[in-house]
C-alpha atoms as a PDB file:
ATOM      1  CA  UNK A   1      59.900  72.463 127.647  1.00  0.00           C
ATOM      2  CA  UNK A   2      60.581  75.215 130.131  1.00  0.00           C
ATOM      3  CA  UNK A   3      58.295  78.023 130.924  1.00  0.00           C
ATOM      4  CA  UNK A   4      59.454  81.328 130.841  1.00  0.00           C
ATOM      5  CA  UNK A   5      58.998  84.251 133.125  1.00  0.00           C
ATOM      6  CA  UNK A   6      57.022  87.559 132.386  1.00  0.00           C
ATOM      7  CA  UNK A   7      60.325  89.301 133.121  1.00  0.00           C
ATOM      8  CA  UNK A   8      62.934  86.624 131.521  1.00  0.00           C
ATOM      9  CA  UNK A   9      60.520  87.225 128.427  1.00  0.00           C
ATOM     10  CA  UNK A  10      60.709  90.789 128.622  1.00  0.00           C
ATOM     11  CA  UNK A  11      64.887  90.882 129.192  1.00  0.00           C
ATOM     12  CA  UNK A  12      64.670  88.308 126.165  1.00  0.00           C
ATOM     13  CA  UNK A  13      62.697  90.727 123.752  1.00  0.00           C
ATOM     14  CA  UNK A  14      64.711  93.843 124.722  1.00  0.00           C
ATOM     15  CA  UNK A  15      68.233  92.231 124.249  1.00  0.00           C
ATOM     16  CA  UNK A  16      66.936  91.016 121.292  1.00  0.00           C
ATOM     17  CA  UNK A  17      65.549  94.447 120.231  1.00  0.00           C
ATOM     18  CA  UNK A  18      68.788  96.002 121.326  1.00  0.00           C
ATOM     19  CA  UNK A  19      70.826  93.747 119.132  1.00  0.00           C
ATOM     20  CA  UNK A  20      68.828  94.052 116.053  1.00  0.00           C
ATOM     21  CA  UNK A  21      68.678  97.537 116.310  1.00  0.00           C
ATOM     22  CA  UNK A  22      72.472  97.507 116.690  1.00  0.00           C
ATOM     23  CA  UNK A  23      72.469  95.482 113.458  1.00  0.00           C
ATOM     24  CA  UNK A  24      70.250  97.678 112.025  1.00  0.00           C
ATOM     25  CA  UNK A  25      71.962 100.725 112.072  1.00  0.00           C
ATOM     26  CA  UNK A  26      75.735  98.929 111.095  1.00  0.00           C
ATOM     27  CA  UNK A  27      73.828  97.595 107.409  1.00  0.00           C
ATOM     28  CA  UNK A  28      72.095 101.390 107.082  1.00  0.00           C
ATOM     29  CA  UNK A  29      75.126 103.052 107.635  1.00  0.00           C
ATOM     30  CA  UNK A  30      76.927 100.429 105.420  1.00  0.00           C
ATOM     31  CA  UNK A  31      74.418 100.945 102.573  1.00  0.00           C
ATOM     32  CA  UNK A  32      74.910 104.811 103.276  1.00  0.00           C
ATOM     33  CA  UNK A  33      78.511 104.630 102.460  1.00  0.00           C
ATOM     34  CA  UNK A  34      77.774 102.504  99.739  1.00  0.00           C
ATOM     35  CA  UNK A  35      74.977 104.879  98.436  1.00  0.00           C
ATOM     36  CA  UNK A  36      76.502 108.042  98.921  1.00  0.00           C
ATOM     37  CA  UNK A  37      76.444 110.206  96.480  1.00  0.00           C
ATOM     38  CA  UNK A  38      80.070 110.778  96.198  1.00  0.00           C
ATOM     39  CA  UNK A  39      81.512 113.605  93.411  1.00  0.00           C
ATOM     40  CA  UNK A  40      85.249 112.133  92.368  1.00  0.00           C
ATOM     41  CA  UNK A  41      85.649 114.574  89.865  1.00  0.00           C
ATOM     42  CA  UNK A  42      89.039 116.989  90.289  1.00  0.00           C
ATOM     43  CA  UNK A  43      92.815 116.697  90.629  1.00  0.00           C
ATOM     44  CA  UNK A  44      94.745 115.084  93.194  1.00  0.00           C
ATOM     45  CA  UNK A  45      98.229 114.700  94.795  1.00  0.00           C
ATOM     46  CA  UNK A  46      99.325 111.936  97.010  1.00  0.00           C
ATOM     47  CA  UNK A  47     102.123 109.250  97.515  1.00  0.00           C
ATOM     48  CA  UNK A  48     102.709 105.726  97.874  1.00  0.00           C
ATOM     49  CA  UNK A  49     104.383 102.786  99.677  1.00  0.00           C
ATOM     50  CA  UNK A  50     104.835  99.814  96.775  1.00  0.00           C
ATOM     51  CA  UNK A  51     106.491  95.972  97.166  1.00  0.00           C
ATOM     52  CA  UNK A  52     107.484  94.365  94.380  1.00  0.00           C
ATOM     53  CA  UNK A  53     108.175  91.143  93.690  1.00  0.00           C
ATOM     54  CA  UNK A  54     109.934  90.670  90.111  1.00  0.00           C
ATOM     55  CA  UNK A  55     112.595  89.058  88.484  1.00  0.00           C
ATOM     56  CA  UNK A  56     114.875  89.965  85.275  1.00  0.00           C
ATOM     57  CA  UNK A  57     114.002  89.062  81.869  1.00  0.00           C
ATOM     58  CA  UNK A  58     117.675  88.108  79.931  1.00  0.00           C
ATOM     59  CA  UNK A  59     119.001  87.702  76.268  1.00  0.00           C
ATOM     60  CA  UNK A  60     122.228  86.869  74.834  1.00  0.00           C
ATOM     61  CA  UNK A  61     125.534  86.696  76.840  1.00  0.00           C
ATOM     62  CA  UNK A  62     124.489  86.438  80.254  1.00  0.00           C
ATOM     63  CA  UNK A  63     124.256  82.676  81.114  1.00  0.00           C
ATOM     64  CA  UNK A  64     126.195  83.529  84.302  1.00  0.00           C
ATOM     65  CA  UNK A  65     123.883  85.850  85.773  1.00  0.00           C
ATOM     66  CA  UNK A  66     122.863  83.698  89.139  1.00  0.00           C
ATOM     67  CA  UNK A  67     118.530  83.433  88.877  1.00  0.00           C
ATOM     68  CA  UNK A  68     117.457  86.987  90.171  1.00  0.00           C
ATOM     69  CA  UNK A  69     114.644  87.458  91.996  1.00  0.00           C
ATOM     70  CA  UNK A  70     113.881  90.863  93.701  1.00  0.00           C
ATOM     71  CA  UNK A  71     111.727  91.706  96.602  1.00  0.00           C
ATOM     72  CA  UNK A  72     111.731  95.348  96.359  1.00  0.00           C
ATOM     73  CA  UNK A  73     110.300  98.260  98.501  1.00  0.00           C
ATOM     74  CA  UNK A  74     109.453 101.378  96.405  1.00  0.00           C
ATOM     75  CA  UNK A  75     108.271 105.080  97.827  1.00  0.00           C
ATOM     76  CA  UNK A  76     106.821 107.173  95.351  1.00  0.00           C
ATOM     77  CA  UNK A  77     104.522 110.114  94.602  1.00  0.00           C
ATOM     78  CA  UNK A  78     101.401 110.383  92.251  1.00  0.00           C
ATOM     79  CA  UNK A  79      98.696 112.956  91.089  1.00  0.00           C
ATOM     80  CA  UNK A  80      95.989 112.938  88.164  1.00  0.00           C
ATOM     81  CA  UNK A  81      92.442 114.018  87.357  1.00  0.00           C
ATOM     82  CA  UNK A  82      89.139 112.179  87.380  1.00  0.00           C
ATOM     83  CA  UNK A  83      85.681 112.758  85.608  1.00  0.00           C
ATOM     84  CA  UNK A  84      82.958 111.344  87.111  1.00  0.00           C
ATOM     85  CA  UNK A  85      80.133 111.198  84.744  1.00  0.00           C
ATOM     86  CA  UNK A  86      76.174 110.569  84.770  1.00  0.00           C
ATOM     87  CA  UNK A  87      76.553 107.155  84.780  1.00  0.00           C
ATOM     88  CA  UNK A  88      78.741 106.472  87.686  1.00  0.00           C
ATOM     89  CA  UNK A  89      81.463 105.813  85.442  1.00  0.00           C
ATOM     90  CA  UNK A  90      84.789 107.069  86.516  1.00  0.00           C
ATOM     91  CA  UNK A  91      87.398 107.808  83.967  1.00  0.00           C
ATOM     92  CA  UNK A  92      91.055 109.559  84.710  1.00  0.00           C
ATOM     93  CA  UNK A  93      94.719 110.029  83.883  1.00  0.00           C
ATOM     94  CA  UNK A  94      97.237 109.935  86.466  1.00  0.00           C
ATOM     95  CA  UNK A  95     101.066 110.201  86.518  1.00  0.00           C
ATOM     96  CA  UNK A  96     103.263 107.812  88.635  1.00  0.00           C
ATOM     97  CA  UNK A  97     106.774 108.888  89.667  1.00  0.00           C
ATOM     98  CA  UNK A  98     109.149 106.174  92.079  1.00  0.00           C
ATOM     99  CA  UNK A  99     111.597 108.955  94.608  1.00  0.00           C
ATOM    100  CA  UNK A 100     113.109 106.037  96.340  1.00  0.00           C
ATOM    101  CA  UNK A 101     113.767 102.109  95.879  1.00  0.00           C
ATOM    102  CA  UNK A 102     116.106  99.767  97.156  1.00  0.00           C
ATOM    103  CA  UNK A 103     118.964  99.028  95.193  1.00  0.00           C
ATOM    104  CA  UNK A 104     119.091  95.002  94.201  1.00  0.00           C
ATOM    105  CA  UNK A 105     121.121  92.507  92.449  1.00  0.00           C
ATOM    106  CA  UNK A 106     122.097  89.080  92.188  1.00  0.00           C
ATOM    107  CA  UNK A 107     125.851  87.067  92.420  1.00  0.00           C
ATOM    108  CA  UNK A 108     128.037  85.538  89.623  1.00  0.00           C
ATOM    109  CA  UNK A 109     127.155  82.111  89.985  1.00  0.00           C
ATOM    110  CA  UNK A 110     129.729  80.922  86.912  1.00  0.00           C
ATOM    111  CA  UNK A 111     133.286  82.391  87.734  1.00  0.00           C
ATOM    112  CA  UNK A 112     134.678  84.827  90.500  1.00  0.00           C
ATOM    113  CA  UNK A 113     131.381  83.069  93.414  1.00  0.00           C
ATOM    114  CA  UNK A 114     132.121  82.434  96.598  1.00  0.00           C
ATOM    115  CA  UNK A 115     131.952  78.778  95.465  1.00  0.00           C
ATOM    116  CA  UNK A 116     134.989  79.559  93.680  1.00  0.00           C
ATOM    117  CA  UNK A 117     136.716  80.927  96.822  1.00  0.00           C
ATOM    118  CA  UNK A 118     136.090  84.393  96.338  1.00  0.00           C
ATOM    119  CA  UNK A 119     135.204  86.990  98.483  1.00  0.00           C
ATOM    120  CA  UNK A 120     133.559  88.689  98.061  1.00  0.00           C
ATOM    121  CA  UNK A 121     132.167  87.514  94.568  1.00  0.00           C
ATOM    122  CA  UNK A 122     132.083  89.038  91.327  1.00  0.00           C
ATOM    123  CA  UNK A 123     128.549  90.484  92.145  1.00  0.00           C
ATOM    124  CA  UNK A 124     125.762  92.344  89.793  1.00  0.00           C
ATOM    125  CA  UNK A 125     123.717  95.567  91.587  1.00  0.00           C
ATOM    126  CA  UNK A 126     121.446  98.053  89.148  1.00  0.00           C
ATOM    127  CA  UNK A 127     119.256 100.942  91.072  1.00  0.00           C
ATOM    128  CA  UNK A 128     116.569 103.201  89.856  1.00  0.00           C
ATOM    129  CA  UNK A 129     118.437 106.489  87.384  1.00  0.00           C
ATOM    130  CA  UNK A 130     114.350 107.836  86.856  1.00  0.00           C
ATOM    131  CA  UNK A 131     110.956 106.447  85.961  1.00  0.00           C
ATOM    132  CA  UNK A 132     108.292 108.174  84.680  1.00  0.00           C
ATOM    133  CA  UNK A 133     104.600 106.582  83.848  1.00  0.00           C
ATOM    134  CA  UNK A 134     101.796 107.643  82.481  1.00  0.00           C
ATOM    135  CA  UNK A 135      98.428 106.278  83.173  1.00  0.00           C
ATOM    136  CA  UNK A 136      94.959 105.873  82.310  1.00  0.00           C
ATOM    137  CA  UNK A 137      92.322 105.112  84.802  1.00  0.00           C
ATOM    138  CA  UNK A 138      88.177 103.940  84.352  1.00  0.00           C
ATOM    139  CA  UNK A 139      85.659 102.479  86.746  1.00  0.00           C
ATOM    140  CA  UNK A 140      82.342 102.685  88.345  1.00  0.00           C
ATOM    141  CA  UNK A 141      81.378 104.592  91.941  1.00  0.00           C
ATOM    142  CA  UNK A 142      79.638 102.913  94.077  1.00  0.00           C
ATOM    143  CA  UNK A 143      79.537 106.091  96.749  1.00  0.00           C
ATOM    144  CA  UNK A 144      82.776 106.524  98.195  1.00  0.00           C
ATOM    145  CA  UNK A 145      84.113 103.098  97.065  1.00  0.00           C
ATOM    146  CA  UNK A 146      85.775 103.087  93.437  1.00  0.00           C
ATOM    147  CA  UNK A 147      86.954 100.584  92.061  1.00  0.00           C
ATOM    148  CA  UNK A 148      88.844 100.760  88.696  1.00  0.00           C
ATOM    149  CA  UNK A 149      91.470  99.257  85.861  1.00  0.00           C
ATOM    150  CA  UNK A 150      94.450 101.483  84.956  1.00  0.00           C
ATOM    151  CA  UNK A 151      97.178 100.688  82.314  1.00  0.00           C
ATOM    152  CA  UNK A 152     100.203 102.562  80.575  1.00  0.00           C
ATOM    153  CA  UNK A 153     103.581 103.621  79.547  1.00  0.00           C
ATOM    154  CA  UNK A 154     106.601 105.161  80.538  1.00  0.00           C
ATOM    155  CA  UNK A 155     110.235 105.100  80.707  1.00  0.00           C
ATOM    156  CA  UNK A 156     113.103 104.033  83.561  1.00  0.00           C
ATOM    157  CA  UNK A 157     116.309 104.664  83.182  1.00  0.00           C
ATOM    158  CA  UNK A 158     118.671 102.353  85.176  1.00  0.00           C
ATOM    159  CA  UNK A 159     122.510 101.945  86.019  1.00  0.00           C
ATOM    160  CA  UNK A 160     124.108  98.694  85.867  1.00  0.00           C
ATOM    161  CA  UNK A 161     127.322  97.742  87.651  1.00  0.00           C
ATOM    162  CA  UNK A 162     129.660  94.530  87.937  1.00  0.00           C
ATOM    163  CA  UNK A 163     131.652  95.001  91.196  1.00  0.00           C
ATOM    164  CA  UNK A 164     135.085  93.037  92.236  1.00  0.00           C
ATOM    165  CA  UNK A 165     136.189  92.518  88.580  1.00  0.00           C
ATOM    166  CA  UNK A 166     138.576  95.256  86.405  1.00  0.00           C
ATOM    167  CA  UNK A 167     138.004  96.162  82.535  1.00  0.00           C
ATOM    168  CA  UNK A 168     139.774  93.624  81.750  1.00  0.00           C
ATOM    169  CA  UNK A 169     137.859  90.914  83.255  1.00  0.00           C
ATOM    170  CA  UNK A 170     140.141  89.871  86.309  1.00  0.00           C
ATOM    171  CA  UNK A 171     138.826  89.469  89.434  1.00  0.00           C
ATOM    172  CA  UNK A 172     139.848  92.720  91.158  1.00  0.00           C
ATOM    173  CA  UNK A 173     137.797  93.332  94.624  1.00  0.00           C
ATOM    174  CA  UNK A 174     136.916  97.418  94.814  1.00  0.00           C
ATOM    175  CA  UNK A 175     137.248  97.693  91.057  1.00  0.00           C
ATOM    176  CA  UNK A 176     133.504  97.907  88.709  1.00  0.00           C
ATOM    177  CA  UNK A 177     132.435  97.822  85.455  1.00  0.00           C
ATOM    178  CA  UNK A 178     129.502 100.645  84.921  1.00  0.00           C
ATOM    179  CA  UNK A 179     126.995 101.521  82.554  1.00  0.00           C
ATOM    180  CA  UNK A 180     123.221 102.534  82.211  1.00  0.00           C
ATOM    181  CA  UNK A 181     120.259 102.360  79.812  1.00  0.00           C
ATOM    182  CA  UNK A 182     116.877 103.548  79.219  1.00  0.00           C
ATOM    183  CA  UNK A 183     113.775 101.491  78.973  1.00  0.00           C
ATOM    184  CA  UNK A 184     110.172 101.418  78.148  1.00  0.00           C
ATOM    185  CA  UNK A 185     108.010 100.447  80.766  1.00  0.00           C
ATOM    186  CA  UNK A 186     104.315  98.901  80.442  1.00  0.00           C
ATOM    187  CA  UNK A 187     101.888  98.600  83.424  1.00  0.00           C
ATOM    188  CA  UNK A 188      98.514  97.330  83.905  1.00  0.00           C
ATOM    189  CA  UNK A 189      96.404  96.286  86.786  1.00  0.00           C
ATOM    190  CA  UNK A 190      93.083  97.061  89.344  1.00  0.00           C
ATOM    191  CA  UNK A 191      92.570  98.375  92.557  1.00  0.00           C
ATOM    192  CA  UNK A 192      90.269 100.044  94.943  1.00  0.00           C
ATOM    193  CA  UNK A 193      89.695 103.778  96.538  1.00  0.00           C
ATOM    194  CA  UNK A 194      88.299 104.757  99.176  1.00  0.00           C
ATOM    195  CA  UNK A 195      86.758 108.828  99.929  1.00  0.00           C
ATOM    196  CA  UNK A 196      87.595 108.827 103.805  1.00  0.00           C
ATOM    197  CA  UNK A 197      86.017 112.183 103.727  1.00  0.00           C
ATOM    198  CA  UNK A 198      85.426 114.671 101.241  1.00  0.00           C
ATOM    199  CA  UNK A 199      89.656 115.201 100.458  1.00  0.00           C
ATOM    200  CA  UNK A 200      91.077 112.064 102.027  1.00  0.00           C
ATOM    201  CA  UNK A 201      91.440 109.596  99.619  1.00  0.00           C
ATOM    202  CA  UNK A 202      92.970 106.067 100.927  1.00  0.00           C
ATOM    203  CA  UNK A 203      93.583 103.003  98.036  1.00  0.00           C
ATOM    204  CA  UNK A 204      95.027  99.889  97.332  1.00  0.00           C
ATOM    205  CA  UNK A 205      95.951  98.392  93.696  1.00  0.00           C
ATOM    206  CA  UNK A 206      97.483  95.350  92.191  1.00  0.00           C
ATOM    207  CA  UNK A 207     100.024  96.064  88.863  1.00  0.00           C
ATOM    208  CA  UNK A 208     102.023  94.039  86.411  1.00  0.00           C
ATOM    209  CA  UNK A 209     104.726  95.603  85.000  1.00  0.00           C
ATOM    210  CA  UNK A 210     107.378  94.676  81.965  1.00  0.00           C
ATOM    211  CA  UNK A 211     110.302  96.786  80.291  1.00  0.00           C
ATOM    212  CA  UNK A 212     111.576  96.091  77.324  1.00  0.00           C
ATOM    213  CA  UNK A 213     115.231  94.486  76.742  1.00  0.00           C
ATOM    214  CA  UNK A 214     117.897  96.545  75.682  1.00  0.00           C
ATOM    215  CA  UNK A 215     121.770  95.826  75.943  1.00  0.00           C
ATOM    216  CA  UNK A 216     124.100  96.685  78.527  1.00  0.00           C
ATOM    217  CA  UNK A 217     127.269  96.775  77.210  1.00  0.00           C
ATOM    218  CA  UNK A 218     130.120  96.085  79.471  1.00  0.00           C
ATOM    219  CA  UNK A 219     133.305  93.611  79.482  1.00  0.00           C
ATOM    220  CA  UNK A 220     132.089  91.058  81.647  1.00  0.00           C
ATOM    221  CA  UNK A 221     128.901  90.578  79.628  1.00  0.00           C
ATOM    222  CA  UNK A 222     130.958  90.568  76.162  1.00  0.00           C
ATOM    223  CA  UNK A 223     130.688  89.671  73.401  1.00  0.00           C
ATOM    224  CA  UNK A 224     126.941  91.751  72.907  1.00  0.00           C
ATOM    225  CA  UNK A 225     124.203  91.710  73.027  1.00  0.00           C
ATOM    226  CA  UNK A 226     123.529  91.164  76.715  1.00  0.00           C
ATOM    227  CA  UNK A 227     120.058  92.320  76.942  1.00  0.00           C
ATOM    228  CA  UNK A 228     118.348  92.826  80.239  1.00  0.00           C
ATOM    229  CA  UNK A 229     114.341  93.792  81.002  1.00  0.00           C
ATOM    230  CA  UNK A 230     112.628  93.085  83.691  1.00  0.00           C
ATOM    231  CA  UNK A 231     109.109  92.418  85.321  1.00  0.00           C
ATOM    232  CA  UNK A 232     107.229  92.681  88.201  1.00  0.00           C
ATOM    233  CA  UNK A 233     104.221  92.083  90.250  1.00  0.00           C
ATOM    234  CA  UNK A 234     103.234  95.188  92.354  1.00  0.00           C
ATOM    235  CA  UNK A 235     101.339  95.609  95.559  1.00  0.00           C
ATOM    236  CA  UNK A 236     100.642  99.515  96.358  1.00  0.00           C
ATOM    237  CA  UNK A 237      99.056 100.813  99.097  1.00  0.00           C
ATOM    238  CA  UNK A 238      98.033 104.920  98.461  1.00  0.00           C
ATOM    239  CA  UNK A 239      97.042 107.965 100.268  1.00  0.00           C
ATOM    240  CA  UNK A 240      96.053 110.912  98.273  1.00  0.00           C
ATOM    241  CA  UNK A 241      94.633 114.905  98.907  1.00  0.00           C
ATOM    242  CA  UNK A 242      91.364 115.532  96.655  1.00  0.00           C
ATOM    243  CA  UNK A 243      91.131 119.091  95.876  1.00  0.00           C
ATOM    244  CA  UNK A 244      88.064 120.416  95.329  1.00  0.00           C
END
C-alpha cells in the first residue's frame, strides 16, 4: 500500500469536496425545478412543428390505389386554457389548427404506372382544405414539468385529385379528375411541458389520429363507394406564450 502525503491528502479531500459540492448543487437545483411551485393556470397561444407518419385506410373500389404511406411535415398553431387545482392536478381544453402541410399521394400501381410505360403515371395527390380539433387536456405538476393525456374531435376537409387521366377514364397527361370531402377526425395521445420561465412554455407530445371513411366520388374510382380515411402517428414538438 502506498502512503500518502499531508498535501496529496489535502488536494485529495478538496477535489473531492469540490466535486461533491458541484454535485450537490446540480440535484438541489434539479429538485428545485422539480419542486417549484409552478401556477399553470391561464390561456395560452403558441404553434407547432408536427411529423407524421400515416397511411390511408380504404373501402370499396380502390384495389388500384398503390400501398400509401405518408411521411408528412405539418406547421400549425394552438391555444387553450388550463386549471391548476389543489391537488396538482392539471385539467384544460385546447384547440389545434394545421396552417401548412405537405401535399402527398401515392401512384396507380394497376393501369396507366410507369410499369405500363407511362409517364408520367396515372398518379393520386390529396392536400389539407381545413382541420379543426378540439381537445381536452388532464395531468399532474410536478413544478414546471407537466405531464398530461389529451384526446378529441374535429373535422378536415380534404381535396382529392387523379392527375394524367380525362373524365372519361383515358390516360390523358395534364388532364385530372377532382373532388373533396369532409371528415371527422379523432385524436388521442401524451406528452410533456415544460415552464422555461414564467410565460415560455416549451413541449413535446405523442398522438394517434383516425378519420372516418367517406366516399370520393370520381370516374376513375367508379363504380362507388370508394371510401378513403386515414390514420396517423404524430410526433409534435411545441412552443407556447403563457399569459398571465
Amino acid at each position: 500500500m502506498q502512503s500518502c502525503s499531508p498535501s496529496r491528502l489535502a488536494a485529495y479531500i478538496g477535489i473531492n469536496r469540490s466535486l461533491l459540492a458541484t454535485l450537490t448543487v446540480g440535484i438541489m437545483s434539479t429538485g428545485t425545478a422539480l419542486a417549484d411551485d409552478f401556477d399553470w393556470s391561464g390561456s395560452y397561444l403558441g404553434g407547432y412543428v408536427s411529423y407524421n407518419w400515416g397511411e390511408l385506410n380504404t373501402e370499396g373500389n380502390v384495389a388500384h390505389l398503390s400501398t400509401d404511406e405518408d411521411e408528412v411535415p405539418i406547421l400549425g398553431i394552438f391555444g387553450g386554457y388550463r386549471w391548476n387545482f389543489a391537488n396538482d392536478v392539471v385539467a384544460g381544453i385546447a384547440v389545434e389548427i394545421p396552417l401548412l402541410a405537405e401535399e402527398d399521394g401515392a401512384e396507380d400501381v394497376t393501369f396507366y404506372s410507369r410499369a405500363n410505360g407511362r409517364n408520367p403515371p396515372a398518379n393520386y395527390e390529396y392536400d389539407i382544405d381545413y382541420a379543426v380539433m378540439v381537445l381536452g387536456q388532464v395531468g399532474r405538476s410536478y413544478g414546471r414539468f407537466l405531464p398530461y393525456v389529451e384526446a378529441g374531435v374535429g373535422r378536415l376537409g380534404t381535396d382529392y385529385r387523379v392527375n394524367n387521366v380525362d373524365n372519361n377514364n383515358n390516360y390523358s397527361p395534364g388532364s385530372v379528375q377532382q373532388t373533396s370531402n369532409d371528415h371527422w377526425i379523432w385524436k388521442a395521445g401524451a406528452g410533456v411541458d415544460y415552464a422555461v420561465d414564467d410565460n415560455l412554455i416549451a413541449g413535446f407530445k405523442l398522438s394517434y389520429i383516425r378519420s372516418n371513411q367517406e366516399s370520393y366520388d370520381v370516374p376513375w374510382l367508379a363504380p362507388p363507394p370508394s371510401n378513403i380515411g386515414a390514420k396517423s402517428v404524430s410526433a409534435y414538438f411545441t412552443l407556447a406564450w403563457r399569459f398571465d
